[in-house]
Protein backbone atom coordinates (compact mmCIF):
# COMPACT_ATOMS: atom_id res chain seq x y z
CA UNK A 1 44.50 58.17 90.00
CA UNK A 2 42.07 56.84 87.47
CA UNK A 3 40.41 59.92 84.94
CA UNK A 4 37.53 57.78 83.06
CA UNK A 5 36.49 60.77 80.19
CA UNK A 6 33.29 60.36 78.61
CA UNK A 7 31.70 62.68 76.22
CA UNK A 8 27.80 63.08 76.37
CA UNK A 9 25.51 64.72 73.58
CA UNK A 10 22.86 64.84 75.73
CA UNK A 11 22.06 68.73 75.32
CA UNK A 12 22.40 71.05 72.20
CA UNK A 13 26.06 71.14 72.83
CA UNK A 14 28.58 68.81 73.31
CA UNK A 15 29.99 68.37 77.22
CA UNK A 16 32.52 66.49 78.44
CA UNK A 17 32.10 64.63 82.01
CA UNK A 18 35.63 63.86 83.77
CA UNK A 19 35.42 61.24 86.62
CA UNK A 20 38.40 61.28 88.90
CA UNK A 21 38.76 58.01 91.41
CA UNK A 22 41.27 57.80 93.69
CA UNK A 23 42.32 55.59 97.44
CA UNK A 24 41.39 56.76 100.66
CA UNK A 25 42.89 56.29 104.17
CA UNK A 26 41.42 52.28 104.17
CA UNK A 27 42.38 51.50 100.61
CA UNK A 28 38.74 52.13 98.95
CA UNK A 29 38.66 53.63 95.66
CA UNK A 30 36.67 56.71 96.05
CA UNK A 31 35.46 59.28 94.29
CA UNK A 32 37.97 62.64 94.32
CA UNK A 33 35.85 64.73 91.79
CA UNK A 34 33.31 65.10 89.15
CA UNK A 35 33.86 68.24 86.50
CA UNK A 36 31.27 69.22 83.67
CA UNK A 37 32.57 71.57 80.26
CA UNK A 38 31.25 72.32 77.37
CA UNK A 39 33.40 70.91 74.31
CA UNK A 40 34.23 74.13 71.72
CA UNK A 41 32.96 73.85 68.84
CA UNK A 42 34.89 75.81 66.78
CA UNK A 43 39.01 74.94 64.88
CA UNK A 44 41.53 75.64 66.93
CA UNK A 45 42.93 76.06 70.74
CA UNK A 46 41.39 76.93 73.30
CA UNK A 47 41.48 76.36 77.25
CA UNK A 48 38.71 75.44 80.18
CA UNK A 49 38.92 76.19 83.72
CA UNK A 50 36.75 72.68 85.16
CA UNK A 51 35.38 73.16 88.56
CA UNK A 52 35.81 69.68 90.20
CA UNK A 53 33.26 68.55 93.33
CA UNK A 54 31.86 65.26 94.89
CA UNK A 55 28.27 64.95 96.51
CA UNK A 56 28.18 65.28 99.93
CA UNK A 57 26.04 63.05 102.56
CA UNK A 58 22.73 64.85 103.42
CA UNK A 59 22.94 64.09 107.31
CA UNK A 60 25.45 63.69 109.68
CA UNK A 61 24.80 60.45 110.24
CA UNK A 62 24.89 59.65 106.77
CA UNK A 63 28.24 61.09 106.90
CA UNK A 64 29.33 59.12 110.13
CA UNK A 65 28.09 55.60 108.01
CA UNK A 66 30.01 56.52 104.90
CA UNK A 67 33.40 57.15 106.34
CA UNK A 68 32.58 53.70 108.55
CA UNK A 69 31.86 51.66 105.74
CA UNK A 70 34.01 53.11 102.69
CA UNK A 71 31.16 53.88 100.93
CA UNK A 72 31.03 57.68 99.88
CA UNK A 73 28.00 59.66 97.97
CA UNK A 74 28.87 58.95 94.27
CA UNK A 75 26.31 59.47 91.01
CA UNK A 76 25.54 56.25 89.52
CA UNK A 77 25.28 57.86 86.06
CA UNK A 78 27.89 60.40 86.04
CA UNK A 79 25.72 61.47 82.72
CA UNK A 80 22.89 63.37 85.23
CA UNK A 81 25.74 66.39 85.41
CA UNK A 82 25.54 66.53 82.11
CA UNK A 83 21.44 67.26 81.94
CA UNK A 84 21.39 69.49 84.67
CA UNK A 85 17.59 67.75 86.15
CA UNK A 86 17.58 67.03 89.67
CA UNK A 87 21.03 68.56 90.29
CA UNK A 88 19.89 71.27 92.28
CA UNK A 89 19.07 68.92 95.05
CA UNK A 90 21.92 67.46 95.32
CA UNK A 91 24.85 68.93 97.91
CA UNK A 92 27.81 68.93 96.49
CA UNK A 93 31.62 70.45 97.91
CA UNK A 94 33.93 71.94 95.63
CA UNK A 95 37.27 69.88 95.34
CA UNK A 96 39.57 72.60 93.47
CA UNK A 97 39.54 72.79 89.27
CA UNK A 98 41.63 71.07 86.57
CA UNK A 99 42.89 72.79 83.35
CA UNK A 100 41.90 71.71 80.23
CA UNK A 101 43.29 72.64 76.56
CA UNK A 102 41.06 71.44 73.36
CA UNK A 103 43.23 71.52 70.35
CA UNK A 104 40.35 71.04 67.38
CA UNK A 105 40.13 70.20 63.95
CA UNK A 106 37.06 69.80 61.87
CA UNK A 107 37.72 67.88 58.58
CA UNK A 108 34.71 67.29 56.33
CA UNK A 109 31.99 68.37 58.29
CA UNK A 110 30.28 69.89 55.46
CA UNK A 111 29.63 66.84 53.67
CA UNK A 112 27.41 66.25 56.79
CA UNK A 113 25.53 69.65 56.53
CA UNK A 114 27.63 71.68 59.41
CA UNK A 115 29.15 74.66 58.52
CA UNK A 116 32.01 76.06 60.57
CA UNK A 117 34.05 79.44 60.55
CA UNK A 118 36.98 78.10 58.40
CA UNK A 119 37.11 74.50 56.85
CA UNK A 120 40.37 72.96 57.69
């Protein structure tokens, strides 16, 4: 399985957008899930439950099509989950959750005019 990360800064706080790719029955690389977080933003360890999902076909012949031709619902900018705008039109199934654990360290940041609990 391929996991493509990619950070946005898109909203006020930093989210991180995880991508997960994988074969189906025909050999296509599809889409297995698409999970949105919010990065901490403070030293130290912490952990994230990520709920992952994958957009579903709005009919059921849409449905019939994709499995025919290999060509699933997918976002072309997986950056949209990150906004929020327009999602709530979009049907989507839940495809279980993934673990994450953030292990951060700030160095410096005060040079830069952010202030944090501790300066490491």
């Amino acid at each position: 399985m391929q996991t493509p990360i990619s950070p946005s800064l898109d909203t006020s706080r930093p989210q991180l957008i995880v991508s997960v790719y994988g074969l189906d029955t025909f050999g296509n690389d599809v889409i297995r899930g698409y999970g949105v977080c919010h990065l901490p933003v403070v030293n130290g360890q912490s952990s994230e439950e990520m709920i992952m999902f994958v957009p579903e076909s709005s009919s059921t012949l849409q449905k019939l099509t994709s499995w025919l031709t290999g060509k699933r619902p997918e976002y072309v900018d997986a950056r949209l989950l990150a906004r929020g705008d327009g999602r709530e039109v979009t049907r989507v199934r839940s495809q279980g959750c993934v673990w994450i654990q953030f292990n951060v360290v700030f160095k410096d940041f005060h040079h830069y005019g952010f202030e944090n609990d501790n300066n490491s």
